[in-house]
Each structure stands twice: as structure tokens, then as C-alpha cells.
Protein backbone atom coordinates (compact mmCIF):
# COMPACT_ATOMS: atom_id res chain seq x y z
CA UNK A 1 41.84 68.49 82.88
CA UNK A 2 40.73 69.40 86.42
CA UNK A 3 39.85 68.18 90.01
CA UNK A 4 36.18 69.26 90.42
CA UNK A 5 34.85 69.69 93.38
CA UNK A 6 32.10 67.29 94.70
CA UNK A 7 28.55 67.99 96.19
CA UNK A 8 27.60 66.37 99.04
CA UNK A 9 24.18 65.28 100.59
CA UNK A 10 22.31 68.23 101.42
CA UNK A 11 23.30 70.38 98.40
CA UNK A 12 19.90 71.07 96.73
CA UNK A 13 21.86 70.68 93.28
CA UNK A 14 21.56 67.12 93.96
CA UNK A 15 18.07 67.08 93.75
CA UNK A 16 17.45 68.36 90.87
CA UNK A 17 16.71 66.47 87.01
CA UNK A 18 19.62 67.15 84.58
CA UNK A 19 19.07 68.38 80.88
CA UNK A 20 19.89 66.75 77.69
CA UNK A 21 22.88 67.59 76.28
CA UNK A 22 21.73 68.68 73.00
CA UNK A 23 25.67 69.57 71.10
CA UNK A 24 28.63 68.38 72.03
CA UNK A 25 30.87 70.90 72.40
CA UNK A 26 34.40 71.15 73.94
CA UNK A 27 32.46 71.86 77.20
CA UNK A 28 31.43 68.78 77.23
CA UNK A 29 34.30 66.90 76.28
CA UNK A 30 35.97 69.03 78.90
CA UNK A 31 33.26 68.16 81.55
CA UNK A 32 33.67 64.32 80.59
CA UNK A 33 37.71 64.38 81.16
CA UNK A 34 37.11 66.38 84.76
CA UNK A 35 34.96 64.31 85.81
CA UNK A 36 36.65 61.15 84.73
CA UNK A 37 39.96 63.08 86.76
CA UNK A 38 37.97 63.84 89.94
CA UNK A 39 36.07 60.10 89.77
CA UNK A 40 39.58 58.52 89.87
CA UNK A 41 40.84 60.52 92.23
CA UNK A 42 38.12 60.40 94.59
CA UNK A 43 38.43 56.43 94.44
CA UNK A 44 34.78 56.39 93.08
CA UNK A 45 33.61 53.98 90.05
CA UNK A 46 31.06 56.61 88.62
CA UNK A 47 30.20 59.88 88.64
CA UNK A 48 27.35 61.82 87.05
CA UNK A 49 27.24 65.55 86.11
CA UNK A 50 25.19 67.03 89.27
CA UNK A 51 27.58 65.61 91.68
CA UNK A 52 29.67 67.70 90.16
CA UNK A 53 27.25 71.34 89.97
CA UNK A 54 26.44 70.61 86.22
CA UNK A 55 23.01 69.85 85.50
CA UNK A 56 23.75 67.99 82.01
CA UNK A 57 23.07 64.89 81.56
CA UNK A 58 26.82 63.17 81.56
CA UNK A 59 28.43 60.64 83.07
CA UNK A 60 31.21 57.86 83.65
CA UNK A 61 32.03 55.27 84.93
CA UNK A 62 34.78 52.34 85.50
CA UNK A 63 34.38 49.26 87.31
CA UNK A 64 37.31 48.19 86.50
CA UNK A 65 36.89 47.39 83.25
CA UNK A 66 38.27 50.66 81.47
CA UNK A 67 36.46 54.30 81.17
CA UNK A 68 32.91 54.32 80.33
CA UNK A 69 31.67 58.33 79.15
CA UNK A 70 27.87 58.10 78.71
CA UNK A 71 25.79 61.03 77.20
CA UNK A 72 22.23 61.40 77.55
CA UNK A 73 22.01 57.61 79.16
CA UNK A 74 18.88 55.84 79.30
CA UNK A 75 18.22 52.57 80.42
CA UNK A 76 15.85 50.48 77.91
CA UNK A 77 15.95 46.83 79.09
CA UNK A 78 16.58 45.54 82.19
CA UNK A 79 16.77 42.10 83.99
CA UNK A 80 16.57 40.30 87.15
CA UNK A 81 17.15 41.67 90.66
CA UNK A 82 20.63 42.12 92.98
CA UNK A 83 20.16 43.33 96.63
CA UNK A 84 23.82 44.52 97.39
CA UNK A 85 25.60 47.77 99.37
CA UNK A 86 25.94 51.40 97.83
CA UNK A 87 28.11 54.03 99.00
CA UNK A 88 28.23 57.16 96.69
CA UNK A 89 30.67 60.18 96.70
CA UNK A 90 28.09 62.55 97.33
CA UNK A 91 27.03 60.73 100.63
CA UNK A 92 30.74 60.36 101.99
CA UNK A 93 30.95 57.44 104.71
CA UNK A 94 27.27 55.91 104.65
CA UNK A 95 26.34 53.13 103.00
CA UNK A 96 23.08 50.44 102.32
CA UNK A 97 21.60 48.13 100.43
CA UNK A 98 19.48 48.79 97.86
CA UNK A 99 17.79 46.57 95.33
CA UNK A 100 18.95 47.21 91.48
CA UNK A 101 18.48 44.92 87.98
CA UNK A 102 20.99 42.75 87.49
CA UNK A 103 21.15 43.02 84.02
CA UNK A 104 21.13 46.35 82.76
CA UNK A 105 21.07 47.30 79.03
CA UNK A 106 21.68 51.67 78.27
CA UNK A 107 21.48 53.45 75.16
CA UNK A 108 23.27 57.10 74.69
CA UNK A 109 25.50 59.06 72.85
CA UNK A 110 29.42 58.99 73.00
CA UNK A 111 31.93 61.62 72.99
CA UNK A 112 31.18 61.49 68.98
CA UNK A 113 27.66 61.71 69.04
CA UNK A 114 27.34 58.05 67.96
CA UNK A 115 24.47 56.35 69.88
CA UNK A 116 25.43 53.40 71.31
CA UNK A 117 23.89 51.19 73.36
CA UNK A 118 25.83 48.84 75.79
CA UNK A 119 24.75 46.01 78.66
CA UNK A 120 26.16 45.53 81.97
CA UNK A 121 25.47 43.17 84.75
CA UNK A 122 26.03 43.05 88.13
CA UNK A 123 28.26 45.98 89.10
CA UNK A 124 28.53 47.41 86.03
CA UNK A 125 24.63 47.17 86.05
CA UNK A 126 23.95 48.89 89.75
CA UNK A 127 26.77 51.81 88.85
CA UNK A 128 24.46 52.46 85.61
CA UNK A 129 21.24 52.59 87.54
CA UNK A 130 23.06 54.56 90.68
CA UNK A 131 24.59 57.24 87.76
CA UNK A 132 21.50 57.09 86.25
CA UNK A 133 19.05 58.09 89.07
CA UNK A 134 21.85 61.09 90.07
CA UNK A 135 20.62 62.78 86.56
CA UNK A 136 17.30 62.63 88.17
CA UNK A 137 18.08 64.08 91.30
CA UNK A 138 17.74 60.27 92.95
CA UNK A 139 20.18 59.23 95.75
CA UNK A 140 20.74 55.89 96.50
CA UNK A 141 19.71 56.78 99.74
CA UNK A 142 16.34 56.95 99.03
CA UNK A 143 16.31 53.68 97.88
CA UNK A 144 17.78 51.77 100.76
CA UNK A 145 16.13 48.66 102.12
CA UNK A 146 14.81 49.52 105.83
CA UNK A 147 15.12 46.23 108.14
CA UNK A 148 12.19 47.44 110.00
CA UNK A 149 12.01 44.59 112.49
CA UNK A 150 15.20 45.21 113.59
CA UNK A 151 17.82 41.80 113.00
């Protein structure tokens, strides 16, 4: 395993849509267990494959409840709405609110090449949807809620 480094806002990488991963291969495996590595020690609770200069669409995540390695992640239901603060490690000291589903359910592959599908909500939920949007060149920045009358 190995620290990866970790693109930051501004890094035209970021912008840009992931492919499927079509085998999984020891590169991938190998991708997943770097960038579980360089999540933890970044203090982050996901990480997807771009922030990371691979445009494959990979990536974990732990709230707190143990490891999640999604490949090829979709989300296919989702369920009420959560206004709540974002940081991300790729944007490195800003943070905002942006609106997400609170109930979130994903289908992709694991490090098999079973599909599985699994639900998340609140936290778990946003980090899907946050990860998610990364494959798809999506920051949460551009999703933050403006108070445009000022407070």
C-alpha cells in the first residue's frame, strides 16, 4: 500500500467524468487499498478515484462504520432531503452547506465483482452522493447553498 497524493481545487483532473472499471485487476485492488491508506491518513471519510489522478470509477468510504470499497457506484433510489456542511479533501479548509437525500440507496461492484447494492442515510448518505458526484467531475462546491440576502 501507498500514500497517494491528493488533487486539489483547480486541478483540471477534477473536472473530468471517470470510466467504468470494466476488470478488476490487481490495479484496482491496489488503487482501492491506496486510497483507503491516503483517506485515513488524510482524516477524510471518502475518497473517490480522481482526487487521486485516476479517472476510474472507484471509491471508499468510512463513516465510521468500517471500510466501504465501491466499484462502478450508482445511486438508484433515493429519499428525503438533509441541508448540512461539506468539506472535501480536494478543497482543503472551505466548507458549505449543500442540500443531499437523506436516504441514499447505491448499487456497484465489490472487490469480487459481486454487485451489491447497499443504503445509507444521513452521513453515510451525503459521503455517497459527495463520492459520487467526484466520478463526475462534481465538487461539492458547486452545489453550495448561496444565502444571497446576506443573514
Amino acid at each position: 500500500m501507498a500514500l497517494r497524493n491528493i488533487r486539489e481545487y483547480g486541478d483540471e483532473l477534477l473536472r473530468k467524468k471517470s470510466r467504468k472499471v470494466d476488470v478488476i485487476d490487481e490495479r484496482i485492488i491496489t488503487l482501492l487499498r491506496d486510497m483507503e491508506e491516503t483517506m485515513y491518513a488524510a482524516d477524510g471519510v471518502g475518497l473517490a478515484a480522481p482526487q487521486v489522478g485516476v479517472l476510474k470509477r472507484v471509491v471508499v468510504i468510512d463513516v465510521g462504520q468500517g471500510i466501504i470499497k465501491l466499484i462502478n457506484p450508482e445511486i438508484i433510489e433515493t429519499e428525503g432531503s438533509d441541508i448540512d456542511t461539506e468539506g472535501c479533501l480536494s478543497v482543503p479548509g472551505e466548507q458549505g452547506e449543500v442540500e443531499r437525500p437523506y436516504k441514499v440507496k447505491v448499487r456497484a461492484l465489490n472487490e469480487k465483482g459481486e454487485e451489491i447494492e447497499i443504503e445509507g442515510e444521513g452521513l453515510l448518505a451525503r459521503a455517497f452522493c459527495h463520492e459520487i458526484d467526484h466520478l463526475d467531475g462534481v465538487l461539492f462546491v458547486d452545489k453550495t447553498i448561496t444565502n444571497e440576502g446576506g443573514k
